[in-house]
N, C-alpha and C. Protein backbone atom coordinates (compact mmCIF):
# COMPACT_ATOMS: atom_id res chain seq x y z
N UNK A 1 -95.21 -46.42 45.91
CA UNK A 1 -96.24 -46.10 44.93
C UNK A 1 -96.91 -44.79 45.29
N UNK A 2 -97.14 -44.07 44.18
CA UNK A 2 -97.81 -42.76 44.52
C UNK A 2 -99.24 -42.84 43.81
N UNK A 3 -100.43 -42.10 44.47
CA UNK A 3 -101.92 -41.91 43.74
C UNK A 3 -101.91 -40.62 43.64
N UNK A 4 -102.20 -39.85 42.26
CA UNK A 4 -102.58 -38.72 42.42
C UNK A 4 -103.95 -38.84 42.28
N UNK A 5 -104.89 -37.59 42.69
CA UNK A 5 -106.31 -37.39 42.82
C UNK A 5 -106.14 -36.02 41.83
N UNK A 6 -107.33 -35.85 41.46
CA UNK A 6 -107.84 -34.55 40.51
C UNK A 6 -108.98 -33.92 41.39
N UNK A 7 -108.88 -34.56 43.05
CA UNK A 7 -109.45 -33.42 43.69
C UNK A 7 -110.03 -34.56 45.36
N UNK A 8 -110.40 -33.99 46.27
CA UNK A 8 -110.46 -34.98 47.48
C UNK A 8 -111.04 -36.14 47.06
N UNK A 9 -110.24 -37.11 47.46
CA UNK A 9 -110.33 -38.49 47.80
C UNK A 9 -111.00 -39.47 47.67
N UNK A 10 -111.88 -38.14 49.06
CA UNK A 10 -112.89 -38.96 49.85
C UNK A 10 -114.27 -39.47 48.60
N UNK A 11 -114.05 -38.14 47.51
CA UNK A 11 -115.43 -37.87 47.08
C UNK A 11 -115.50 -38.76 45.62
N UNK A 12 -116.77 -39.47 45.23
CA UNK A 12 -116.83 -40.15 44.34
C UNK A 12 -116.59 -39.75 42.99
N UNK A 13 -116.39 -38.40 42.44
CA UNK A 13 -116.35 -37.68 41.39
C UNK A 13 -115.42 -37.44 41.27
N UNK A 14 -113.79 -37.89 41.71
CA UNK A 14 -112.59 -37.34 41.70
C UNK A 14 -111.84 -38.34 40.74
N UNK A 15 -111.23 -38.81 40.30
CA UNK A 15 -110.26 -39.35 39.08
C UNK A 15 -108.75 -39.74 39.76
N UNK A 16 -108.51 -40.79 39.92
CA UNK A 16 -107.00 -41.00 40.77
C UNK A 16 -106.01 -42.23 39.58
N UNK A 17 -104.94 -41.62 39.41
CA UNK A 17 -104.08 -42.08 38.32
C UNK A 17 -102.82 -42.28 39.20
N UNK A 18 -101.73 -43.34 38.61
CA UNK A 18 -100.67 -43.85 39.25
C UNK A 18 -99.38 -43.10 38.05
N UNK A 19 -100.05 -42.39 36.92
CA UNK A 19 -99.14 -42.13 36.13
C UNK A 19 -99.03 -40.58 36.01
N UNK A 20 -97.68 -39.90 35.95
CA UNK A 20 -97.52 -38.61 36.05
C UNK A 20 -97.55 -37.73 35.00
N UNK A 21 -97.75 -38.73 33.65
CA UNK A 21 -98.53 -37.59 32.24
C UNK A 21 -99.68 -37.67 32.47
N UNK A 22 -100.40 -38.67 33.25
CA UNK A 22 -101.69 -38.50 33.47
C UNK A 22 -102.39 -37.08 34.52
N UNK A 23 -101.51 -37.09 35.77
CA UNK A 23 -101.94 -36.61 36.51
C UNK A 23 -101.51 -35.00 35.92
N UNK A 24 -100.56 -34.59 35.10
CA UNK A 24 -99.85 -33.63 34.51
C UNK A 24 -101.48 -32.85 33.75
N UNK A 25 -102.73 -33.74 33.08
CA UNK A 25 -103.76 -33.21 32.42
C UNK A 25 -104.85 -32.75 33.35
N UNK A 26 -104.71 -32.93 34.81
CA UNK A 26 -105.63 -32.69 35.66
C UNK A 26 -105.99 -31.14 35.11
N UNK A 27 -106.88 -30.48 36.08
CA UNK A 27 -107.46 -28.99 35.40
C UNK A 27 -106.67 -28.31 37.35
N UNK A 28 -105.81 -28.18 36.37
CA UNK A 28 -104.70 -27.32 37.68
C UNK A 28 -105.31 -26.06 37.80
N UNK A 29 -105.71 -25.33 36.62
CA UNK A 29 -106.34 -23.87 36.69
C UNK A 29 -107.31 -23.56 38.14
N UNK A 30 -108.05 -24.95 37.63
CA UNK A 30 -109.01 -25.00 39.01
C UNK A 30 -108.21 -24.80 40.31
N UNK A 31 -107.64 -26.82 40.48
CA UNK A 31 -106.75 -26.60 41.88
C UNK A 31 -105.98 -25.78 42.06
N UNK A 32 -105.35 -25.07 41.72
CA UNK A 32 -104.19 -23.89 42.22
C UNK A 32 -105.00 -23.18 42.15
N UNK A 33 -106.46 -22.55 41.91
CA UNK A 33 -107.20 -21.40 42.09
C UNK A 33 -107.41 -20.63 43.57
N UNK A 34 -107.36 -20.05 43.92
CA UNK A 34 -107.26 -19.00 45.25
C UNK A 34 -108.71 -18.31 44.90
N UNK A 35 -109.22 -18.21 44.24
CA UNK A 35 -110.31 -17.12 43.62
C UNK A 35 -111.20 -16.93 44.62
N UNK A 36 -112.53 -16.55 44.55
CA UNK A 36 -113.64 -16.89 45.33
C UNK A 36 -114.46 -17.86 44.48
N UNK A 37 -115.24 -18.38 45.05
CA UNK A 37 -115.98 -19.46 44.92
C UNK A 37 -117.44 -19.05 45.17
N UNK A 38 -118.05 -19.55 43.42
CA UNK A 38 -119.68 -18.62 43.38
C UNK A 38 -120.63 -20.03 43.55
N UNK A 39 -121.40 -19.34 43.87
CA UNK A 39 -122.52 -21.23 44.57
C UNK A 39 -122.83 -21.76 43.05
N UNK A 40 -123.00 -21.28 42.05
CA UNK A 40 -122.66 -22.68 41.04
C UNK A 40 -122.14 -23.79 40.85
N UNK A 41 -121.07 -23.24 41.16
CA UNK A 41 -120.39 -24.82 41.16
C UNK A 41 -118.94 -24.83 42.12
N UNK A 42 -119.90 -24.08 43.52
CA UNK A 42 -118.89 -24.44 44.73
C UNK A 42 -118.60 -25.83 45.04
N UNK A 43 -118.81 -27.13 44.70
CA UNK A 43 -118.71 -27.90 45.28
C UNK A 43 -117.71 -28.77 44.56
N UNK A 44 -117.85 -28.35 42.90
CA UNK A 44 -116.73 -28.83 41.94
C UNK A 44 -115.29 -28.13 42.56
N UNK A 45 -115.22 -26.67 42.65
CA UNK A 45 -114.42 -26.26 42.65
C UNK A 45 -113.38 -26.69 43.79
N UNK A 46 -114.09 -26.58 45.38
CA UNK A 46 -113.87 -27.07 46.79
C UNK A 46 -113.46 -28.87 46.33
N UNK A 47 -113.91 -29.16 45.48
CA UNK A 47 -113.16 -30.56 45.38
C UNK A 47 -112.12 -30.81 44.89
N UNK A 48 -111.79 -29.76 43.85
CA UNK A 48 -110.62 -29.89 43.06
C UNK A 48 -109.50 -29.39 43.74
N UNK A 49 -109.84 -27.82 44.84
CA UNK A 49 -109.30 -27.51 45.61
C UNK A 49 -108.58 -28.49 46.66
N UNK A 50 -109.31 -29.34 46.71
CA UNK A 50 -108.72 -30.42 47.63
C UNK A 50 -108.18 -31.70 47.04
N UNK A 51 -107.64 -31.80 46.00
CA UNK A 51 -106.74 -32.45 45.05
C UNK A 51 -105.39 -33.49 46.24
N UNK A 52 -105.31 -34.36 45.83
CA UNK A 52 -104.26 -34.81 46.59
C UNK A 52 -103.16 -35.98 46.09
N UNK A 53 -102.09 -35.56 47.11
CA UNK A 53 -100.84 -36.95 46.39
C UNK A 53 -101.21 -37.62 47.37
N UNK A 54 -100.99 -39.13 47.09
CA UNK A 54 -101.70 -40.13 48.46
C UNK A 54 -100.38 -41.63 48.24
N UNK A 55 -99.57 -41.33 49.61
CA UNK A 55 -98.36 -42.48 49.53
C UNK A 55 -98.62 -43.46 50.39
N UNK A 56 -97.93 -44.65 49.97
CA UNK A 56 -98.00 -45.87 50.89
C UNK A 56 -96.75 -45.40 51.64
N UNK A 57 -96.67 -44.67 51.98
CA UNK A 57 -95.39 -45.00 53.12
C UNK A 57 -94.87 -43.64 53.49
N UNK A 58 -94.04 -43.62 54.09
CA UNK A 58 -93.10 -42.57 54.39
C UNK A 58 -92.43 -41.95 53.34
N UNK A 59 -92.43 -40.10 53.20
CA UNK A 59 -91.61 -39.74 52.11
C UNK A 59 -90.70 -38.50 52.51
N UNK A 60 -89.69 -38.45 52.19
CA UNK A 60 -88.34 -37.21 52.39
C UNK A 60 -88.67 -36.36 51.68
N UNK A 61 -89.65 -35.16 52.12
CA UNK A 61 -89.88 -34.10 51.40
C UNK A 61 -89.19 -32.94 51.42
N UNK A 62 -87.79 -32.70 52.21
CA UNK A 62 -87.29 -31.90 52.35
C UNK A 62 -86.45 -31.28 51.32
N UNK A 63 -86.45 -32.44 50.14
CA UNK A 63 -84.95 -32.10 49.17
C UNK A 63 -86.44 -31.11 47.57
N UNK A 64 -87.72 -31.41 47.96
CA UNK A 64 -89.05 -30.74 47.24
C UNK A 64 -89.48 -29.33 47.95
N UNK A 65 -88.80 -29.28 48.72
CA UNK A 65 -89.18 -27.75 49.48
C UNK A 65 -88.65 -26.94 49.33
N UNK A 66 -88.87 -25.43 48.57
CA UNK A 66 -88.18 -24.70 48.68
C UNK A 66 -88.45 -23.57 49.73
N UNK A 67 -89.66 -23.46 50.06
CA UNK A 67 -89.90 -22.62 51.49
C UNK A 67 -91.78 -23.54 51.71
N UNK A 68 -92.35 -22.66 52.58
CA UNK A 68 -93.44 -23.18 53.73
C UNK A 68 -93.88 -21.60 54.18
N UNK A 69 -94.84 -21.55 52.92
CA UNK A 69 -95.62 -20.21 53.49
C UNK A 69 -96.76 -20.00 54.53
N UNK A 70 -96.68 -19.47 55.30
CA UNK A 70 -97.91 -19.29 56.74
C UNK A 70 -98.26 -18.11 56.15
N UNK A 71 -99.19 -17.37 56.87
CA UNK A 71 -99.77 -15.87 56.86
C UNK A 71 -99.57 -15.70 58.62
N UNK A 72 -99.12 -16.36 59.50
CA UNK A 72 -98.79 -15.54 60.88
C UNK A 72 -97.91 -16.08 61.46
N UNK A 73 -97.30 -15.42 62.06
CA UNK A 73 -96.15 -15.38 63.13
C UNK A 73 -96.41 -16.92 64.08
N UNK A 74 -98.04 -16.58 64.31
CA UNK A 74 -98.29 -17.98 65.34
C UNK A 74 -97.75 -18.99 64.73
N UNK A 75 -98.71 -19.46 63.42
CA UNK A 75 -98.38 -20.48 62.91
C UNK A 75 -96.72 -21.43 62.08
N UNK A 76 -96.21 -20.11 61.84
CA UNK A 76 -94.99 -20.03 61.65
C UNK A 76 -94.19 -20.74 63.17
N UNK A 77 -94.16 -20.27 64.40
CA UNK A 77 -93.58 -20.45 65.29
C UNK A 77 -94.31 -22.11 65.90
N UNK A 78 -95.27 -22.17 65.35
CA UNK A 78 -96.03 -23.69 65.78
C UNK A 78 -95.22 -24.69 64.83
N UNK A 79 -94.48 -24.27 63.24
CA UNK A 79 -94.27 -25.42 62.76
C UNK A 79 -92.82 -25.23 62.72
N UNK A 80 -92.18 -24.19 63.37
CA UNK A 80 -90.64 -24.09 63.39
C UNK A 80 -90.45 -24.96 65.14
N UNK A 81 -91.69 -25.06 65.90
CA UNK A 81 -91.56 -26.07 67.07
C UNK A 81 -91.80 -27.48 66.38
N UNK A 82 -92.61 -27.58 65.96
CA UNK A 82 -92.86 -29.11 65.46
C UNK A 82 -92.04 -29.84 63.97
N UNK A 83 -91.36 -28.89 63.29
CA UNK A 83 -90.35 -28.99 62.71
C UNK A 83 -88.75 -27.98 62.87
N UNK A 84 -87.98 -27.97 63.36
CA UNK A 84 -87.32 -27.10 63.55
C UNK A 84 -86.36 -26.84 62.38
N UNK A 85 -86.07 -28.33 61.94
CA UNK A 85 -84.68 -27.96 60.55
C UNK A 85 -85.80 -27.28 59.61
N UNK A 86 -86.64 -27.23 59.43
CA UNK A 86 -87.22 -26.25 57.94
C UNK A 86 -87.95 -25.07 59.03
N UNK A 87 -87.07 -24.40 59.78
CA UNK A 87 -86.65 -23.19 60.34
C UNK A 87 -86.48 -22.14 58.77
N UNK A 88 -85.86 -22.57 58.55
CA UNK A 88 -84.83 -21.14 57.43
C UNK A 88 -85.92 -21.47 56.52
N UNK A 89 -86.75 -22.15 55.85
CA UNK A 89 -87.88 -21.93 55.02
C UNK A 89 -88.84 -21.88 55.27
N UNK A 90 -89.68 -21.46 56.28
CA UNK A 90 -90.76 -21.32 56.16
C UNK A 90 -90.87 -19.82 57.12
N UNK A 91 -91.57 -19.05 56.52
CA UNK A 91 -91.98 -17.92 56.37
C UNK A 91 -93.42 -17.09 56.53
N UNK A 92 -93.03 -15.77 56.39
CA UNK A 92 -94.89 -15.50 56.72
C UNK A 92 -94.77 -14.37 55.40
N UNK A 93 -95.91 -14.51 54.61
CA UNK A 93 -96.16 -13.83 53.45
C UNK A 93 -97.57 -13.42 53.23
N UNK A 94 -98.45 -12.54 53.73
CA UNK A 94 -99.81 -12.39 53.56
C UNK A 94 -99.56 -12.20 51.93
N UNK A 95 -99.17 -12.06 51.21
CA UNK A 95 -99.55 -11.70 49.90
C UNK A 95 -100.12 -12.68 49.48
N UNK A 96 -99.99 -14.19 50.03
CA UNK A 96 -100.35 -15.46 49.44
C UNK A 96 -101.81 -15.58 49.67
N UNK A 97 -102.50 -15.48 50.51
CA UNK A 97 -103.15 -15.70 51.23
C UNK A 97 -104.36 -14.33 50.72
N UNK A 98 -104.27 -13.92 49.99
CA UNK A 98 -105.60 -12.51 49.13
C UNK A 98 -106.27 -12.98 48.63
């Protein structure tokens, strides 16, 4: 079973659906936003930002990956130790990260 969230979890104002036309109407504009964040309504935004899939169990995410962007060399070399087969996808791209 999968839960999607329309933003962290933890927080009482978030919306969690088991269905994927549902979770498809979330306000993605928000969560995928990178922007800056103005104190109006930093706290909506930081929540949505933190949006989540939430599984009962173990899941094979490798065949959903098409790469694993870092912004440094460190971190890159920390998850090519702690994962080594997703070596060849994951990468360092500051462009992501502006």
């Amino acid at each position: 079973d999968v839960i999607y969230s329309d933003g962290n979890a933890a927080s009482r104002y978030s919306k969690f659906t088991g269905v994927v036309d549902e979770a498809i109407e979330f306000d993605w504009s928000t969560i995928l936003n990178r922007g800056p964040v103005n104190v109006e309504n930093s706290y909506e935004i930081i929540r949505k930002r933190n949006a989540e899939i939430l599984l009962d169990g173990p899941m094979k995410v490798s065949k959903y990956l098409e790469k694993i962007i870092v912004n440094s060399d460190l971190i890159k070399n920390n998850l090519i130790e702690q994962f080594p087969n997703y070596k060849s996808i994951i990468i360092v791209d500051l462009s992501y990260f502006k």
